[in-house]
Protein backbone atom coordinates (compact mmCIF):
# COMPACT_ATOMS: atom_id res chain seq x y z
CA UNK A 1 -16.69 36.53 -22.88
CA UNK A 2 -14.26 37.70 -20.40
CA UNK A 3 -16.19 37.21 -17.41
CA UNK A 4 -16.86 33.60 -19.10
CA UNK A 5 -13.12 32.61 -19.56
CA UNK A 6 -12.79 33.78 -15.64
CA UNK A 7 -14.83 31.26 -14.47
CA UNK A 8 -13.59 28.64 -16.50
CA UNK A 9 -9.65 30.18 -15.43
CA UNK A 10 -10.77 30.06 -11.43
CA UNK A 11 -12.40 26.70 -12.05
CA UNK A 12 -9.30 25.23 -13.34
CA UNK A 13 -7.74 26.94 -10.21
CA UNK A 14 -9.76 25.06 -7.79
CA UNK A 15 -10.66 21.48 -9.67
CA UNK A 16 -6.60 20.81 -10.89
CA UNK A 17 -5.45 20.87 -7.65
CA UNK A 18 -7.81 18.83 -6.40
CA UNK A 19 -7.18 16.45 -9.07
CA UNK A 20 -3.86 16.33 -8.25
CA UNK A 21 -4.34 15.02 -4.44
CA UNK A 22 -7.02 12.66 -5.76
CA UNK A 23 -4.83 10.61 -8.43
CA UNK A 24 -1.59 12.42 -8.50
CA UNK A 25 0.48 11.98 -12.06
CA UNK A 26 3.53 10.24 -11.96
CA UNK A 27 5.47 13.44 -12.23
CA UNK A 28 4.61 14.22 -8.57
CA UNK A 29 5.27 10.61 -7.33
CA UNK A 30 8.79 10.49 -9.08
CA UNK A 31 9.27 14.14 -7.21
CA UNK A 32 8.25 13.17 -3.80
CA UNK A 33 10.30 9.74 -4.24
CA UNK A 34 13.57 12.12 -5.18
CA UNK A 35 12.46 14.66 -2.35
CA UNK A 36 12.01 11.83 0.77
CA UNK A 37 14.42 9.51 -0.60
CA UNK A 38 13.90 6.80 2.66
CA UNK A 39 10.35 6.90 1.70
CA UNK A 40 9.15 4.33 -1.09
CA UNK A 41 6.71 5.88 -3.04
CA UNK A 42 7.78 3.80 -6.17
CA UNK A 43 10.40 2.04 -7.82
CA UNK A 44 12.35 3.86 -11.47
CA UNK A 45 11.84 0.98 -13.85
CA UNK A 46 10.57 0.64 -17.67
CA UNK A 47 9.82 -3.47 -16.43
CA UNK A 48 6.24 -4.23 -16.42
CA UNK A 49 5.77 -5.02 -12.44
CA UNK A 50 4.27 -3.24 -9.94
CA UNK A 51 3.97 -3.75 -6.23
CA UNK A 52 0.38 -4.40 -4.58
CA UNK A 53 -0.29 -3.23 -1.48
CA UNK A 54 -2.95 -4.53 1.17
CA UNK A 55 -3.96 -2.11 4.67
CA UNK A 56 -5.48 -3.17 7.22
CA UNK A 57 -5.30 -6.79 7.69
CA UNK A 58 -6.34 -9.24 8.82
CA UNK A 59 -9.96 -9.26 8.67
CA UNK A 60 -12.68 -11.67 7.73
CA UNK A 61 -11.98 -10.68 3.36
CA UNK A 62 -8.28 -11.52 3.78
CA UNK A 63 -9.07 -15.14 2.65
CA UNK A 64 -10.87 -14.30 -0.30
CA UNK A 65 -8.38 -11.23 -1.00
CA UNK A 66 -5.81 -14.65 -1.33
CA UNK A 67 -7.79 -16.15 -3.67
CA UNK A 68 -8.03 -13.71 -5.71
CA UNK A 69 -4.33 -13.75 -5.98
CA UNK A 70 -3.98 -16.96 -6.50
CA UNK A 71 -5.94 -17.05 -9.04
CA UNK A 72 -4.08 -14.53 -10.92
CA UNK A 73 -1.03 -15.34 -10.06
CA UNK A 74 -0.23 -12.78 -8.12
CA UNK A 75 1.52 -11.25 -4.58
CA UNK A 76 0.82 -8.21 -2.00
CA UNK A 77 2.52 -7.03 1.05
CA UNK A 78 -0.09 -7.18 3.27
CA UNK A 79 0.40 -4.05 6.34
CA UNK A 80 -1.02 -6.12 9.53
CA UNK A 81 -2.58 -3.65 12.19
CA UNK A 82 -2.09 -5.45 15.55
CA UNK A 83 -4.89 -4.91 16.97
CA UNK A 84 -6.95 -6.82 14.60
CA UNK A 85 -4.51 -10.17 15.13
CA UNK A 86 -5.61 -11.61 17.88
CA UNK A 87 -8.14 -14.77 17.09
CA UNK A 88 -6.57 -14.14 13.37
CA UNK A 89 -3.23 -15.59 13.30
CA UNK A 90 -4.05 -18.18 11.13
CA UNK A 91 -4.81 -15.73 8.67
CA UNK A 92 -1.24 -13.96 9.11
CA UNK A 93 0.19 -17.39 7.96
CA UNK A 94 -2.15 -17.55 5.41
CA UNK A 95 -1.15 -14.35 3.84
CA UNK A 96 3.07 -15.96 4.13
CA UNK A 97 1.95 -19.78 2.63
CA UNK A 98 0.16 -18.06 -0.79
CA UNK A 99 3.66 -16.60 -1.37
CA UNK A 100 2.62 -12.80 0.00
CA UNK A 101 4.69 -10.56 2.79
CA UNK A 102 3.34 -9.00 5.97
CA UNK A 103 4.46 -5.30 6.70
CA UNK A 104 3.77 -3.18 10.04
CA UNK A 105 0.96 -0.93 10.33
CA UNK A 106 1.53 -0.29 14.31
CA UNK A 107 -1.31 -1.11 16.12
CA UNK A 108 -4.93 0.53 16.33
CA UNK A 109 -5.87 2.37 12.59
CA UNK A 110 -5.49 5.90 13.57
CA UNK A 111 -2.58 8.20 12.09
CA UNK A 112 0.97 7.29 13.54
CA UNK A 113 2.36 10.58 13.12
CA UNK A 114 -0.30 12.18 16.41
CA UNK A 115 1.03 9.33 18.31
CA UNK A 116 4.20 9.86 21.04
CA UNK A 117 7.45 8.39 19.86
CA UNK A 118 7.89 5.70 22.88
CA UNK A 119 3.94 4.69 21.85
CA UNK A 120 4.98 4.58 18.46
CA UNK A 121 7.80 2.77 19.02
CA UNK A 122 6.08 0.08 21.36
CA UNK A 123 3.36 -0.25 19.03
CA UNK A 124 5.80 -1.23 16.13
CA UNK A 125 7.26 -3.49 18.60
CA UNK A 126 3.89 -5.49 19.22
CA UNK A 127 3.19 -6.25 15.74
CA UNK A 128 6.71 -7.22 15.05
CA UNK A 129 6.32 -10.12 17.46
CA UNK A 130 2.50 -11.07 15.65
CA UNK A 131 4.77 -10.97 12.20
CA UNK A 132 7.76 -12.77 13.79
CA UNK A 133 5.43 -15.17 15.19
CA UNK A 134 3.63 -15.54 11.69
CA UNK A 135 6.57 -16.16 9.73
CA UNK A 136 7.76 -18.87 12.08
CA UNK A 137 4.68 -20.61 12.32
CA UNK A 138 4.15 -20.52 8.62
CA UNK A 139 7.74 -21.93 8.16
CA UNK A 140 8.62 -18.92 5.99
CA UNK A 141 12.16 -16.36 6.30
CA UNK A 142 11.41 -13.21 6.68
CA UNK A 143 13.42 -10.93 3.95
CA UNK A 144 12.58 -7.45 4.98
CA UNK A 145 11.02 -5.15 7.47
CA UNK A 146 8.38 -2.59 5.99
CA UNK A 147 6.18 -0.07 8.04
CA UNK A 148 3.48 1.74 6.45
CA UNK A 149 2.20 4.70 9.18
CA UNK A 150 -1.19 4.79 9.89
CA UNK A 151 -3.08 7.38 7.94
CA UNK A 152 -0.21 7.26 5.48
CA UNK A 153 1.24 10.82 7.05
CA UNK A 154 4.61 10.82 7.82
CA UNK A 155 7.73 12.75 9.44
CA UNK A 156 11.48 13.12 9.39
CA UNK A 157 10.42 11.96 13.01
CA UNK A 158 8.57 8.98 12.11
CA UNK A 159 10.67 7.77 9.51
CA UNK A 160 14.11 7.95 11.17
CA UNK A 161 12.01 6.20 14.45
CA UNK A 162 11.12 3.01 11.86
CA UNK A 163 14.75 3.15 10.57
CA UNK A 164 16.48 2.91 13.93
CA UNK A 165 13.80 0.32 14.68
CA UNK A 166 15.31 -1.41 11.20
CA UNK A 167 11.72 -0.76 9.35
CA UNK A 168 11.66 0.69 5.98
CA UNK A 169 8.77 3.23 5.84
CA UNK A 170 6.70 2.64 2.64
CA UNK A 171 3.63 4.53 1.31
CA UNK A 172 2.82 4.56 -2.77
CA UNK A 173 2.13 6.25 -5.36
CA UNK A 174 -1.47 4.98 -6.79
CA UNK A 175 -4.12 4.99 -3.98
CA UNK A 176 -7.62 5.60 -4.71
CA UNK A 177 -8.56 6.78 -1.47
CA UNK A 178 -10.65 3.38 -0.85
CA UNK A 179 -11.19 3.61 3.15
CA UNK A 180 -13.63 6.42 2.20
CA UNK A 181 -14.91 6.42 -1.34
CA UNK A 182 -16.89 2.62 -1.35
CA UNK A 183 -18.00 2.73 -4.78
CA UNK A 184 -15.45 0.22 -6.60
CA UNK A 185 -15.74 0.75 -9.97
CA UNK A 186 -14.29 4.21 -9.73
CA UNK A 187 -11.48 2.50 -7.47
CA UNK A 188 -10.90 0.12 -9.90
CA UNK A 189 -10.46 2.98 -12.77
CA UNK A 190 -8.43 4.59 -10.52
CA UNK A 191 -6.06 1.87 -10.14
CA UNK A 192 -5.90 1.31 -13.76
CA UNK A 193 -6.15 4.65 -14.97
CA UNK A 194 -2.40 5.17 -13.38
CA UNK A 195 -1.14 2.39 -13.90
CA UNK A 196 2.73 2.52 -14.83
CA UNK A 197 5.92 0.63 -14.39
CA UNK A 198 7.34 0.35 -11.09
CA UNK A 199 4.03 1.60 -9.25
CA UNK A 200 3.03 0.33 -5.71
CA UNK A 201 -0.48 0.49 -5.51
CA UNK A 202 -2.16 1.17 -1.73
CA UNK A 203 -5.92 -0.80 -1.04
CA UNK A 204 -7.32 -1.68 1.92
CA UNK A 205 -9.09 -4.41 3.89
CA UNK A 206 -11.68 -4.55 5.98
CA UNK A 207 -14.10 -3.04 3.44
CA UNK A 208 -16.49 -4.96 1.62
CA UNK A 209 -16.32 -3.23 -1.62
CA UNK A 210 -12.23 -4.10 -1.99
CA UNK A 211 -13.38 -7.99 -3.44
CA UNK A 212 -15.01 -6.45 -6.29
CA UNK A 213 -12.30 -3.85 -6.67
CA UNK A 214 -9.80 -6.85 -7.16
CA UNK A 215 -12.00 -8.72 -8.92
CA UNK A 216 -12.01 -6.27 -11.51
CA UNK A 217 -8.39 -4.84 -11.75
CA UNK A 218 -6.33 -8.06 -10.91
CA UNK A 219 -6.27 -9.88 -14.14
CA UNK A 220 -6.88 -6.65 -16.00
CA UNK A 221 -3.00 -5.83 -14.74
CA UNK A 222 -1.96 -9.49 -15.75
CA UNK A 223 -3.96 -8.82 -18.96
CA UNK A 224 -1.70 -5.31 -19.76
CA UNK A 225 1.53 -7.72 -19.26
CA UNK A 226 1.95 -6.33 -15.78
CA UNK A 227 3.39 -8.93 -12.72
CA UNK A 228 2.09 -8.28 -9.73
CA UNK A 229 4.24 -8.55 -6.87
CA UNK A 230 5.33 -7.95 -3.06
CA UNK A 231 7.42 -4.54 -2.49
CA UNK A 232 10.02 -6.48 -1.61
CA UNK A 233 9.69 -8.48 -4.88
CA UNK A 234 9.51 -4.60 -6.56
CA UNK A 235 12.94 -4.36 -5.49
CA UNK A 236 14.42 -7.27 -6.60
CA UNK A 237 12.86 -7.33 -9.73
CA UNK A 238 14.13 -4.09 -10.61
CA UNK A 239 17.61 -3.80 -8.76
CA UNK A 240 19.82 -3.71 -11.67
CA UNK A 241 17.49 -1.47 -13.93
């Protein structure tokens, strides 16, 4: 019996923290956001919102990622890798006319913490003009400045390079690991398994099996009396809570 409850005890050992990285609980999301406070991980609300959050773009599902939203009634800050603009900037205005934001993802989809600060730093630079560029062709103000690092790894480095560059650095706190795992109905149970006031929830573009993700846990948000907004919509919405 001993010998049994070992097992089980090392088991536990190994699996929780596993767990943990896979779909954190909100208890390690609030202390990371109180840890790195210049990192947004999540906003301290009781108001049913959370903030959706879109990597990658644009690709050739951006469209249809919009109409999904539309038809929901809902917003995402869309992170804009630069090297995927070019022959796409129509979709960058797009993304500004159905009422979403664009953030800064730098420029190739690697992780931006391996990356030399004056790279970095130029790399930030070139997808600020594609996002400057956007806004002005789409006829929209830009309100804020958000960079998400590639890989979502960052540094005191990294994140005090965005700030002097005026970015906000902004990662999440429910991410089901999408780039890798493709199979969308454990995404999608992801997503809604954690879902809880305040939240910013990380997807990505570019993969096939993201439509049905959002197909699935869009209007089951709206359904739980969630909105579903941009992070910079997040703040506002919760400012004086």
């Amino acid at each position: 019996m001993s010998a049994r409850l070992t097992a089980i005890a090392v088991l536990a050992l190994v699996i929780l923290p596993l767990y943990c990285i896979y779909k954190p609980p909100g208890l390690v999301i609030s202390w990371l956001q109180r840890q790195f406070p210049e990192v947004l991980f999540q906003v301290s609300t009781t108001q049913k919102v959370v903030a959706l959050t879109i990597d990658d773009a644009p690709t050739q599902y951006t469209e249809q990622i919009l109409e999904i939203l539309k038809d929901n009634g809902a917003a995402a800050t869309f992170f804009s890798i630069g090297g995927q603009v070019a022959g796409r900037e129509d979709v960058l205005q797009s993304i500004l006319r159905s009422g979403s934001e664009l953030g800064n993802h730098a420029m190739h989809d690697e992780p931006s913490i391996n990356l030399p600060s004056q790279t970095l730093k130029e790399e930030i630079t070139q997808v600020n003009e594609y996002i400057d560029a956007a806004y002005r062709a789409a006829g929209r103000p830009r309100q804020a400045h958000y960079f998400r690092p590639g890989s979502g790894i960052f540094s005191s480095r990294l994140v005090d390079l965005a700030k002097d560059m005026g970015y906000r650095t902004i990662l999440g706190g429910i991410y089901p690991h999408d780039p890798f795992v493709s199979l969308w109905r454990l995404n999608a149970w992801h997503i809604l398994g954690s879902l809880r006031p305040g939240a910013i929830i990380i997807c990505h573009d570019r993969r096939p099996w993201t439509l049905p993700m959002l197909k699935r846990v869009v209007p089951e948000i709206k359904r739980r009396g969630y909105e579903i907004v941009t992070v910079t919509g997040l703040l506002e919405s919760t400012r004086d809570t």
